[in-house]
C-alpha atoms as a PDB file:
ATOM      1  CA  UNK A   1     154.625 188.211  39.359  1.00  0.00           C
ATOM      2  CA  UNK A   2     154.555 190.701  41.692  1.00  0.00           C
ATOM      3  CA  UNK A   3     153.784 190.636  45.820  1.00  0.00           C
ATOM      4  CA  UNK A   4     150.112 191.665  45.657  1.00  0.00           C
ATOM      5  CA  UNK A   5     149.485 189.123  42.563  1.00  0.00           C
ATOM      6  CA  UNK A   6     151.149 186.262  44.401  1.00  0.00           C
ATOM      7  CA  UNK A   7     149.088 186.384  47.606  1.00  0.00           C
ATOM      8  CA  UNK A   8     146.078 186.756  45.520  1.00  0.00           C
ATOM      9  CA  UNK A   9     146.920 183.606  43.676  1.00  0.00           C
ATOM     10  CA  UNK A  10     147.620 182.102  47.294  1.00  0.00           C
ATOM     11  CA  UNK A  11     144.320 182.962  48.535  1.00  0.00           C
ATOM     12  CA  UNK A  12     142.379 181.947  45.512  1.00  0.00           C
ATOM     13  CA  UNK A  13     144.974 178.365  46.268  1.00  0.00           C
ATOM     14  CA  UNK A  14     143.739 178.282  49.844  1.00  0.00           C
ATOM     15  CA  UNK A  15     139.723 179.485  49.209  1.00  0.00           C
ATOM     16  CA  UNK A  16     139.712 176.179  46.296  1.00  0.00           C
ATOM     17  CA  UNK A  17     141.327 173.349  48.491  1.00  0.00           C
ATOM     18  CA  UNK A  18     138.430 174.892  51.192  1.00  0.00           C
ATOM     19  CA  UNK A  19     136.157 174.673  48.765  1.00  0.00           C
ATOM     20  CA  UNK A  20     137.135 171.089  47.983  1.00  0.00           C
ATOM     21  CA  UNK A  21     137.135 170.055  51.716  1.00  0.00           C
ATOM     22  CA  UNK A  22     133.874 171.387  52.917  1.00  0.00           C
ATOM     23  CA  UNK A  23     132.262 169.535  49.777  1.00  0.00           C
ATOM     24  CA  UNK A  24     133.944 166.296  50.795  1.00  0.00           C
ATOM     25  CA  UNK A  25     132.454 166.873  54.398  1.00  0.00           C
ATOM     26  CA  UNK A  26     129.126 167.658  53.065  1.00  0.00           C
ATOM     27  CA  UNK A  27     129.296 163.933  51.523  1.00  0.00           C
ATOM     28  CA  UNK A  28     130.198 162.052  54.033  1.00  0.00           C
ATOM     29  CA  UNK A  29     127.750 164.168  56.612  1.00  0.00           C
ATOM     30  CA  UNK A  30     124.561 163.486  54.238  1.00  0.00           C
ATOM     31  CA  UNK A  31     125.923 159.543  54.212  1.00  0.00           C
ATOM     32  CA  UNK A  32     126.342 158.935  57.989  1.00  0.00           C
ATOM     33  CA  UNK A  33     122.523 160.866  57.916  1.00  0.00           C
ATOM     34  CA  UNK A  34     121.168 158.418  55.037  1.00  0.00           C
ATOM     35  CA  UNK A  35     122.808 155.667  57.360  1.00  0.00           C
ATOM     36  CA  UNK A  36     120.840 157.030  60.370  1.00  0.00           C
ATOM     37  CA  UNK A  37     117.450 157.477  58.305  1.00  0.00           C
ATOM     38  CA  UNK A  38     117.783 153.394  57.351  1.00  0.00           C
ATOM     39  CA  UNK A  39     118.455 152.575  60.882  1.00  0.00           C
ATOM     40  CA  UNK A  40     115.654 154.773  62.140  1.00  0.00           C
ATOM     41  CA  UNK A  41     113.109 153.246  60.095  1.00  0.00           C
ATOM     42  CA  UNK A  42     114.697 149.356  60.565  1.00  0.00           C
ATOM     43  CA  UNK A  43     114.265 149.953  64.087  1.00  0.00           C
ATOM     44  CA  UNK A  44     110.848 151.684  63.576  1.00  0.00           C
ATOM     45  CA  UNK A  45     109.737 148.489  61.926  1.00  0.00           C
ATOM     46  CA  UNK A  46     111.214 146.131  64.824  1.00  0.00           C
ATOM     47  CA  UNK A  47     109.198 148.190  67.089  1.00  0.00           C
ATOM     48  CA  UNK A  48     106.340 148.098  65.283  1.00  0.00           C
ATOM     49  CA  UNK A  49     105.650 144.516  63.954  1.00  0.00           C
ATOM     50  CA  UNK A  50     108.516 142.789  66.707  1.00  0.00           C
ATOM     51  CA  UNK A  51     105.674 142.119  69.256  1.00  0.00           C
ATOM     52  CA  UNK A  52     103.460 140.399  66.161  1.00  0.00           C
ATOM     53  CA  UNK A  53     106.505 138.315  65.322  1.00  0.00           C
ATOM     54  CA  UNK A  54     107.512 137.170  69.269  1.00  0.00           C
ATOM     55  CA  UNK A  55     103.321 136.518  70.190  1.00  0.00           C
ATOM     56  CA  UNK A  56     103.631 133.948  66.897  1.00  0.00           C
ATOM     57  CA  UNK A  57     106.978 132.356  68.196  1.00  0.00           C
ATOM     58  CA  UNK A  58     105.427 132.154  71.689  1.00  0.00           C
ATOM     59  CA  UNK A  59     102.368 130.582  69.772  1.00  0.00           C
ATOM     60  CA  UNK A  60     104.561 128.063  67.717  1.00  0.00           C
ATOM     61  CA  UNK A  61     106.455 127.269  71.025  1.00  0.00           C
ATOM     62  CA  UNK A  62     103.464 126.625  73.347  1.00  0.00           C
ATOM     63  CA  UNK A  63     101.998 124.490  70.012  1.00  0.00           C
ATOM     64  CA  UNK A  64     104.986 122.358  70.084  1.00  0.00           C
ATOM     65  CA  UNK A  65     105.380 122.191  73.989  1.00  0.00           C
ATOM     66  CA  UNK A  66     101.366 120.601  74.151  1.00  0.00           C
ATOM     67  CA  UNK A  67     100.329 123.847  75.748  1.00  0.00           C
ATOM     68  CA  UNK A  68      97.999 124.469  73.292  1.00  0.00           C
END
């Protein structure tokens, strides 16, 4: 092989294994955002229906405590 041949194998080498990398890192980017996503809509739900489920406790406490 000649000079010109062997750096264009070496950059077709280099562009592949970039290739490779950026795909991994694509991956494991959209996983930590599916991750996010969950949490986002677990903490959307707390949020949303936590003050239902603490006014029930409260009610079950004060129930139990002769308040009511």
């Amino acid at each position: 092989m000649s000079m010109p041949q062997e750096d264009e194998l070496q950059k077709n080498i280099r562009r592949a294994a970039s290739a490779k990398a950026l795909k991994e890192i694509h991956a494991i980017v959209e996983d930590e955002r599916e991750t996010e996503a969950l949490l986002g809509r677990v903490l959307h739900a707390f949020l949303l229906y936590g003050w239902l489920v603490l006014l029930l406790l409260a009610g079950i406490v004060a129930h139990f405590m002769g308040v009511i």
